[in-house]
PDB file of N, CA and C in Angstrom:
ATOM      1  N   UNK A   1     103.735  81.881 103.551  1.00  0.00           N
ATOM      2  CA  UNK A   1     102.663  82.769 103.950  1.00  0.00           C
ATOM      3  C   UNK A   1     101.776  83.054 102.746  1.00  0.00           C
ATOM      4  N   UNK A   2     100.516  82.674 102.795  1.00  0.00           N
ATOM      5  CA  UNK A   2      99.670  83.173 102.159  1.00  0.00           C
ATOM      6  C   UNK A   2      99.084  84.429 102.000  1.00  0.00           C
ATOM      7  N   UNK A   3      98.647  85.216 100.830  1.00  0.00           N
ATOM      8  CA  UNK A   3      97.751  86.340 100.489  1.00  0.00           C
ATOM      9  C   UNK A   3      96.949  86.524 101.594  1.00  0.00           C
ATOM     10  N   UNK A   4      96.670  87.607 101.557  1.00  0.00           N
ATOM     11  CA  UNK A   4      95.482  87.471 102.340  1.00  0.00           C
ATOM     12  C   UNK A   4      94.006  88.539 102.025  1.00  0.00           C
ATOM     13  N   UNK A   5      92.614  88.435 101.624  1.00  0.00           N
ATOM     14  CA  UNK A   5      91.930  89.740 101.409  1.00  0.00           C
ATOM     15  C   UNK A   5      91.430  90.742 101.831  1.00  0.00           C
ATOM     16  N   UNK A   6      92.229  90.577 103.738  1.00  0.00           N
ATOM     17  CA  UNK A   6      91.317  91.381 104.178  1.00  0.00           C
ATOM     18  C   UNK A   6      92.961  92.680 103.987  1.00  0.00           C
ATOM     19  N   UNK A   7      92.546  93.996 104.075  1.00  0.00           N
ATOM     20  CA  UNK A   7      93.217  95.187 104.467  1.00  0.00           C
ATOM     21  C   UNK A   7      93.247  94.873 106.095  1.00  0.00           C
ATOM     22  N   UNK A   8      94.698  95.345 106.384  1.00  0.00           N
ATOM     23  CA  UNK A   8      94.873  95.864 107.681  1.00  0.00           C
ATOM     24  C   UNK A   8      95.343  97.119 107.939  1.00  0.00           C
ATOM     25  N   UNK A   9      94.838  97.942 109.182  1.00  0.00           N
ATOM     26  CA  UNK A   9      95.207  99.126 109.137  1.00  0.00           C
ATOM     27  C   UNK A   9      96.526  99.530 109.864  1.00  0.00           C
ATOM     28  N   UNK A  10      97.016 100.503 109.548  1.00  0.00           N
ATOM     29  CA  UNK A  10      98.523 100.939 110.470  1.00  0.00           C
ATOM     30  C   UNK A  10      98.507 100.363 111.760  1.00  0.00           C
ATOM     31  N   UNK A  11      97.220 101.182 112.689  1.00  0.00           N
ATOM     32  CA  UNK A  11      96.975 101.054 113.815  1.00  0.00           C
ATOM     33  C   UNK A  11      97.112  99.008 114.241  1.00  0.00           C
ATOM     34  N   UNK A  12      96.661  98.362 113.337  1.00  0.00           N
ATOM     35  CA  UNK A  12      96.481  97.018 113.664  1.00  0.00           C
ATOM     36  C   UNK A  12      97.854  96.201 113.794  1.00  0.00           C
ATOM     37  N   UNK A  13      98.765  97.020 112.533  1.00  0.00           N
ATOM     38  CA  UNK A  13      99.773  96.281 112.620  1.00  0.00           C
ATOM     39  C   UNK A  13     100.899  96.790 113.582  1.00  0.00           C
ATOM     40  N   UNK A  14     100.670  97.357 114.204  1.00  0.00           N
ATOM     41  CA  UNK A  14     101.437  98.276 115.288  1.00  0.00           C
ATOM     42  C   UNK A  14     100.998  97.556 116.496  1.00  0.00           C
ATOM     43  N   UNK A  15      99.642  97.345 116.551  1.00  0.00           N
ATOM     44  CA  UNK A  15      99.248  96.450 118.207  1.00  0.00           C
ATOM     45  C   UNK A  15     100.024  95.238 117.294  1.00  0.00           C
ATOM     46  N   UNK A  16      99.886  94.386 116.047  1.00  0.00           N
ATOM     47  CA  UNK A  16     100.277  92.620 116.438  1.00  0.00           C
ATOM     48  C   UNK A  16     101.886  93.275 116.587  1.00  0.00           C
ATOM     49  N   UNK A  17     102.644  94.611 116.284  1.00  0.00           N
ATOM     50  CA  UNK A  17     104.148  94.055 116.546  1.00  0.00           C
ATOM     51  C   UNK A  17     104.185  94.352 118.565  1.00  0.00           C
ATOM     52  N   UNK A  18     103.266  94.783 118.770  1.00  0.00           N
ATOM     53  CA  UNK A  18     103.245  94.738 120.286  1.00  0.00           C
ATOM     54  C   UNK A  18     102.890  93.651 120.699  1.00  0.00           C
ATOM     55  N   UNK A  19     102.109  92.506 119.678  1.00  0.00           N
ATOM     56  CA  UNK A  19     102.065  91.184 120.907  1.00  0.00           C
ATOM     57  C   UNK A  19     102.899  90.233 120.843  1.00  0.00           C
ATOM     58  N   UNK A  20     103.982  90.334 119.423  1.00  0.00           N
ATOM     59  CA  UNK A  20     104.814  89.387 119.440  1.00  0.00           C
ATOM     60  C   UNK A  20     105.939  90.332 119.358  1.00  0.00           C
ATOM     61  N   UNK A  21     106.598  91.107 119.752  1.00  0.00           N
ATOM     62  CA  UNK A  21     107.285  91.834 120.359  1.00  0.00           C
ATOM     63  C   UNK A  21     108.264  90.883 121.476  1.00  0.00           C
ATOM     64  N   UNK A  22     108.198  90.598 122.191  1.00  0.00           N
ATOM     65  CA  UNK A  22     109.129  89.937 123.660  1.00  0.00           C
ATOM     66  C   UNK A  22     109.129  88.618 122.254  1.00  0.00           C
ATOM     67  N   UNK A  23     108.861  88.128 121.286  1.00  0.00           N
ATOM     68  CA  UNK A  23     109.642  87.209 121.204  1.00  0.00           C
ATOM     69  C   UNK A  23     110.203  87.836 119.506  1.00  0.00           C
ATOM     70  N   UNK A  24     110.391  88.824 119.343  1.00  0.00           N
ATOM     71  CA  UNK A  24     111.703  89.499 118.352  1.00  0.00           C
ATOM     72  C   UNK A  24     112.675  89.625 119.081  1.00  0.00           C
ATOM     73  N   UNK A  25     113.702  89.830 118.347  1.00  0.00           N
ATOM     74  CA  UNK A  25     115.724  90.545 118.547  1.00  0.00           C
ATOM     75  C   UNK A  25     114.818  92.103 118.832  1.00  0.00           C
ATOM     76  N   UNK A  26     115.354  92.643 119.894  1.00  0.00           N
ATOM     77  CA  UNK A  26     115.066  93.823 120.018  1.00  0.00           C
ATOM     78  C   UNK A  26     115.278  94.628 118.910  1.00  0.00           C
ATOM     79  N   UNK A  27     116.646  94.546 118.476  1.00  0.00           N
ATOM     80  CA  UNK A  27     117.055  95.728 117.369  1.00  0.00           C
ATOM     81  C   UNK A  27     115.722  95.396 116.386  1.00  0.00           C
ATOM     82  N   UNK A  28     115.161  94.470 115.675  1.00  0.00           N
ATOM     83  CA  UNK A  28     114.243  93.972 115.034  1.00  0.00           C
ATOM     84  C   UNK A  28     112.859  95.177 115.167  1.00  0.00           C
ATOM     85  N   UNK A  29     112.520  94.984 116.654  1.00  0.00           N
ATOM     86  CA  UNK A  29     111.102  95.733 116.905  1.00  0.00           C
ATOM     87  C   UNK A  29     111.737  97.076 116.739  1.00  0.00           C
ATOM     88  N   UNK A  30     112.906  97.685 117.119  1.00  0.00           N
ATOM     89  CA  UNK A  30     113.080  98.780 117.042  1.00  0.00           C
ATOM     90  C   UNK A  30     113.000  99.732 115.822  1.00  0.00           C
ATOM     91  N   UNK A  31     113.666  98.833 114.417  1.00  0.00           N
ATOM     92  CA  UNK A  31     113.760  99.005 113.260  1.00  0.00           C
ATOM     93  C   UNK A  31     112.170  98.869 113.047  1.00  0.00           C
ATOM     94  N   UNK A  32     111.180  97.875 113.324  1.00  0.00           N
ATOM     95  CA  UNK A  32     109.941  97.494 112.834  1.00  0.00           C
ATOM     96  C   UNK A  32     109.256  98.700 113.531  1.00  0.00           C
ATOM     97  N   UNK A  33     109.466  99.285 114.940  1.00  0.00           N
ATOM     98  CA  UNK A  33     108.554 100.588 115.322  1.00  0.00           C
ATOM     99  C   UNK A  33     108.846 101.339 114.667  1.00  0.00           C
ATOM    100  N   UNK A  34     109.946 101.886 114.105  1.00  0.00           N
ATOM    101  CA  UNK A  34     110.474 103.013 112.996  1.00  0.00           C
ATOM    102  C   UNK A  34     109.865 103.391 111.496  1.00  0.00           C
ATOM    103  N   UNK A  35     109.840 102.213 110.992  1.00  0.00           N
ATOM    104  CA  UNK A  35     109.475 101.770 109.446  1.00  0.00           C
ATOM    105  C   UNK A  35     107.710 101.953 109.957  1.00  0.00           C
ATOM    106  N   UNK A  36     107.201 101.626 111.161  1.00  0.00           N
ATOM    107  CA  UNK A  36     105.826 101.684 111.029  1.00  0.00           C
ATOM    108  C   UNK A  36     105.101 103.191 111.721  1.00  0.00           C
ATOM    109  N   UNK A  37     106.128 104.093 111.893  1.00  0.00           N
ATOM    110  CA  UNK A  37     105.881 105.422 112.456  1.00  0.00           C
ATOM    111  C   UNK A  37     105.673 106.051 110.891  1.00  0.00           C
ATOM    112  N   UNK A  38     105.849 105.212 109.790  1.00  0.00           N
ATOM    113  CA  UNK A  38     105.819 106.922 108.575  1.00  0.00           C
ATOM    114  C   UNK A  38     104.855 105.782 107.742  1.00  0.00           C
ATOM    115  N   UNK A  39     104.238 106.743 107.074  1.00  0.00           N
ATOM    116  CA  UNK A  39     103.334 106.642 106.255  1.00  0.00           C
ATOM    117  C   UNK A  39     103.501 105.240 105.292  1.00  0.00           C
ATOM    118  N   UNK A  40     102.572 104.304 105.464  1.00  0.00           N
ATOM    119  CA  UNK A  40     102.908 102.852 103.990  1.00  0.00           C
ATOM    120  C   UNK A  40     101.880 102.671 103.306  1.00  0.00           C
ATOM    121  N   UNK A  41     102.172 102.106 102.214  1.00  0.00           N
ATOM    122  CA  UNK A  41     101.099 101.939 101.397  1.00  0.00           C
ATOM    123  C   UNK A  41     100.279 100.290 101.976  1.00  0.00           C
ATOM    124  N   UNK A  42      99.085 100.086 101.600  1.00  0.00           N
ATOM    125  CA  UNK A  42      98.347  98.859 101.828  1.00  0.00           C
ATOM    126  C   UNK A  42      98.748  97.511 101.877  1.00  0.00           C
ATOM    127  N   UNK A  43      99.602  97.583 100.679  1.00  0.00           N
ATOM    128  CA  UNK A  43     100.484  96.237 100.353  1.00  0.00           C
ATOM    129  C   UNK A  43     101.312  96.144 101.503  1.00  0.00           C
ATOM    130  N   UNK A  44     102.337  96.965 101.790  1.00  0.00           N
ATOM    131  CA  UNK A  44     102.803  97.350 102.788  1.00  0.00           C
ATOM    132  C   UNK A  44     102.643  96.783 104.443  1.00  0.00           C
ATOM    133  N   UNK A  45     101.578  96.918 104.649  1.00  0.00           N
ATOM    134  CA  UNK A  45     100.872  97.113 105.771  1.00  0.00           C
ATOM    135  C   UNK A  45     100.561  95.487 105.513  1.00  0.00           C
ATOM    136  N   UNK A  46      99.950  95.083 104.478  1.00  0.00           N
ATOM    137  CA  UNK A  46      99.414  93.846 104.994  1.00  0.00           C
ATOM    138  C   UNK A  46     100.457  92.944 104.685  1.00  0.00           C
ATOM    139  N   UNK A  47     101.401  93.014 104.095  1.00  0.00           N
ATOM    140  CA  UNK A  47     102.546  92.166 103.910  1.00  0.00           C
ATOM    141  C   UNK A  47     103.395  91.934 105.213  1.00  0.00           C
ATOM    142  N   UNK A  48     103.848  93.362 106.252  1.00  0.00           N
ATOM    143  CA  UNK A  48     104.538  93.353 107.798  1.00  0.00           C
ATOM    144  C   UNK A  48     103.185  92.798 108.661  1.00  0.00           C
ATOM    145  N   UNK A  49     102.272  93.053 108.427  1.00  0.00           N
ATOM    146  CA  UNK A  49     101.021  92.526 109.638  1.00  0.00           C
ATOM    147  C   UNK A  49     101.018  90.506 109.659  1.00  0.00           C
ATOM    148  N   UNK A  50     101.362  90.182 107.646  1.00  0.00           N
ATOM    149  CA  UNK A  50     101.236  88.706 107.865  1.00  0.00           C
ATOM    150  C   UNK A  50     102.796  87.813 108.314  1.00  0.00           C
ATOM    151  N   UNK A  51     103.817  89.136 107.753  1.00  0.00           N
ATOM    152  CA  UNK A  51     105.168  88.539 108.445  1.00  0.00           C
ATOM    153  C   UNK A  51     105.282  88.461 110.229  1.00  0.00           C
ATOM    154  N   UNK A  52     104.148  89.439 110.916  1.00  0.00           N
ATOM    155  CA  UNK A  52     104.188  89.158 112.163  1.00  0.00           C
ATOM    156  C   UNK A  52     103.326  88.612 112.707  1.00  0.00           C
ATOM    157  N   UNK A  53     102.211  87.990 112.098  1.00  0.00           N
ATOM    158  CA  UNK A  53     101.095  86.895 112.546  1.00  0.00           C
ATOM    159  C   UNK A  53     101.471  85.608 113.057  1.00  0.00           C
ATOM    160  N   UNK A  54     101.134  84.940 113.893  1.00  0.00           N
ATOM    161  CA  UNK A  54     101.431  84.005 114.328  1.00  0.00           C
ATOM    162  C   UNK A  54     103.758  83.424 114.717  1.00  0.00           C
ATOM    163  N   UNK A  55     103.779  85.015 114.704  1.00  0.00           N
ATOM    164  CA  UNK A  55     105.574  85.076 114.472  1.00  0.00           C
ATOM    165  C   UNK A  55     105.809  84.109 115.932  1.00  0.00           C
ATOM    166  N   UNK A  56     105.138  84.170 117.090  1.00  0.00           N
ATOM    167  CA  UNK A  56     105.344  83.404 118.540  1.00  0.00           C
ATOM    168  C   UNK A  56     105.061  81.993 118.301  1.00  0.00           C
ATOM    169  N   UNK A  57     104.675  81.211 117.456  1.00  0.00           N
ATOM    170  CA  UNK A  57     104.421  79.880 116.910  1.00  0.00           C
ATOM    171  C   UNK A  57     104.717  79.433 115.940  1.00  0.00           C
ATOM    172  N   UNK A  58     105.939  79.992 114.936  1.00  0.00           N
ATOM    173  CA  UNK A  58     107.166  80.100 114.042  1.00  0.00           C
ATOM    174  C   UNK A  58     108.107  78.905 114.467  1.00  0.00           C
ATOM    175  N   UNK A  59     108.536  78.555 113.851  1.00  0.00           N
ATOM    176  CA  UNK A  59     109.995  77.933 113.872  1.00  0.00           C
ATOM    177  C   UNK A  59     110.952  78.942 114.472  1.00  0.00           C
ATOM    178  N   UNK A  60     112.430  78.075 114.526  1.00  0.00           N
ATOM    179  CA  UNK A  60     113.538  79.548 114.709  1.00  0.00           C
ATOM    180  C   UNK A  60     113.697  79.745 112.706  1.00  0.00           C
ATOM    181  N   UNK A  61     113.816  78.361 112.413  1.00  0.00           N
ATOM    182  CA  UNK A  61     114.143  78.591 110.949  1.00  0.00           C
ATOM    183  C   UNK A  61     112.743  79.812 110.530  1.00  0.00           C
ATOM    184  N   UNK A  62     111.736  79.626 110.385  1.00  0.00           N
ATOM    185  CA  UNK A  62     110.861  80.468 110.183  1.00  0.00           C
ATOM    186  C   UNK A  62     110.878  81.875 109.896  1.00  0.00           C
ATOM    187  N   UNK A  63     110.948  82.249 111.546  1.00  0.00           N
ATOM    188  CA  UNK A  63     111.808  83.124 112.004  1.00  0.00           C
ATOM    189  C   UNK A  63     112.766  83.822 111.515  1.00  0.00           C
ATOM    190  N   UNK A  64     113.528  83.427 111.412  1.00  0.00           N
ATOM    191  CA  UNK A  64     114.805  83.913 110.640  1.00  0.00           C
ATOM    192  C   UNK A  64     114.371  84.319 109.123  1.00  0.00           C
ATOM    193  N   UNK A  65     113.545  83.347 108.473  1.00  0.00           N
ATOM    194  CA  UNK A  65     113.422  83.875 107.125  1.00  0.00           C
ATOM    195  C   UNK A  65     112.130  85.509 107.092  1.00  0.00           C
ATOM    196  N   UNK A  66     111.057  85.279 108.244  1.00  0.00           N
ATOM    197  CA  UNK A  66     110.510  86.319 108.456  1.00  0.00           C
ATOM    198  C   UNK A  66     111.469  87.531 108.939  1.00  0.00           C
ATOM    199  N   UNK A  67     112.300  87.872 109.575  1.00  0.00           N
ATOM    200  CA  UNK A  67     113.383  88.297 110.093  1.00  0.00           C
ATOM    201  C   UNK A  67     113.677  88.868 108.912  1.00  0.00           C
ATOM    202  N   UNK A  68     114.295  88.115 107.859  1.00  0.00           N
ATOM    203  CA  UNK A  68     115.502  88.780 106.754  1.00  0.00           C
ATOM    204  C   UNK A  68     114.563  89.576 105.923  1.00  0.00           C
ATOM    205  N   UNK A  69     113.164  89.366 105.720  1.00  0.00           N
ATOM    206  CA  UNK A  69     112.048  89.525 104.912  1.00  0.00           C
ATOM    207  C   UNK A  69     111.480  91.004 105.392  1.00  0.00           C
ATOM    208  N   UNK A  70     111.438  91.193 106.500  1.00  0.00           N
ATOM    209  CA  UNK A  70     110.868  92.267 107.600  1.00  0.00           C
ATOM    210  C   UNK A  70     112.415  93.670 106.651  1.00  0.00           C
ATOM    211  N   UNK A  71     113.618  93.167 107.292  1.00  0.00           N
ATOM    212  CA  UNK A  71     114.593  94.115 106.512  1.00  0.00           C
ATOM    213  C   UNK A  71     114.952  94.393 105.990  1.00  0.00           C
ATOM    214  N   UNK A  72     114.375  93.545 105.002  1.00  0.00           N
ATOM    215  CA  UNK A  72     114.084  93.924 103.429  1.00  0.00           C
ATOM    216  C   UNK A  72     113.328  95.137 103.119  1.00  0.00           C
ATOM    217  N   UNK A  73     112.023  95.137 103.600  1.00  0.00           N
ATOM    218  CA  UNK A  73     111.286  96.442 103.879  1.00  0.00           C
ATOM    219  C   UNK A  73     111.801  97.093 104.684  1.00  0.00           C
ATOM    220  N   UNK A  74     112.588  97.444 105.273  1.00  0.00           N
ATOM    221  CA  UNK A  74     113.184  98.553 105.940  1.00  0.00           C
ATOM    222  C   UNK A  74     113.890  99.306 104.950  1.00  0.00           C
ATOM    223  N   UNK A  75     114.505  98.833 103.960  1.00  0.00           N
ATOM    224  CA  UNK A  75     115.884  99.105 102.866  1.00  0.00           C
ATOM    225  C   UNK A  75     115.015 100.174 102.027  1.00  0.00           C
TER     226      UNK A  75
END
């Protein structure tokens, strides 16, 4: 995954975990709605917005490494 320059806002990354949502592990979105209910910094925000971009056209391997990466930021 590449950098990226644009900022995304809370609100944005909260709709993409709603569109690729049905294809996460539930416990996944549940932990990912949690972590995105409290306050993050920018980096933050645009780092979970590019781990869930295009997450429905991923590999499973992919996947999985976005997966371990996502609960990393939860910790």
């Amino acid at each position: 995954m590449s950098n990226c320059a644009i900022d995304h806002t809370q609100q944005e990354v909260v709709e993409k975990l709603a569109e690729q949502q049905s294809f996460m592990p539930e416990e996944l979105v549940e932990s990912c709605e949690l972590f995105l209910s409290k306050p993050l910094s920018q980096e933050t925000l645009n780092v979970v917005f590019h781990l869930l971009k295009k997450y429905d056209l991923a590999t499973e391997e992919e996947r999985a490494e976005r997966n371990k990466n996502l609960q990393q930021l939860f910790l």
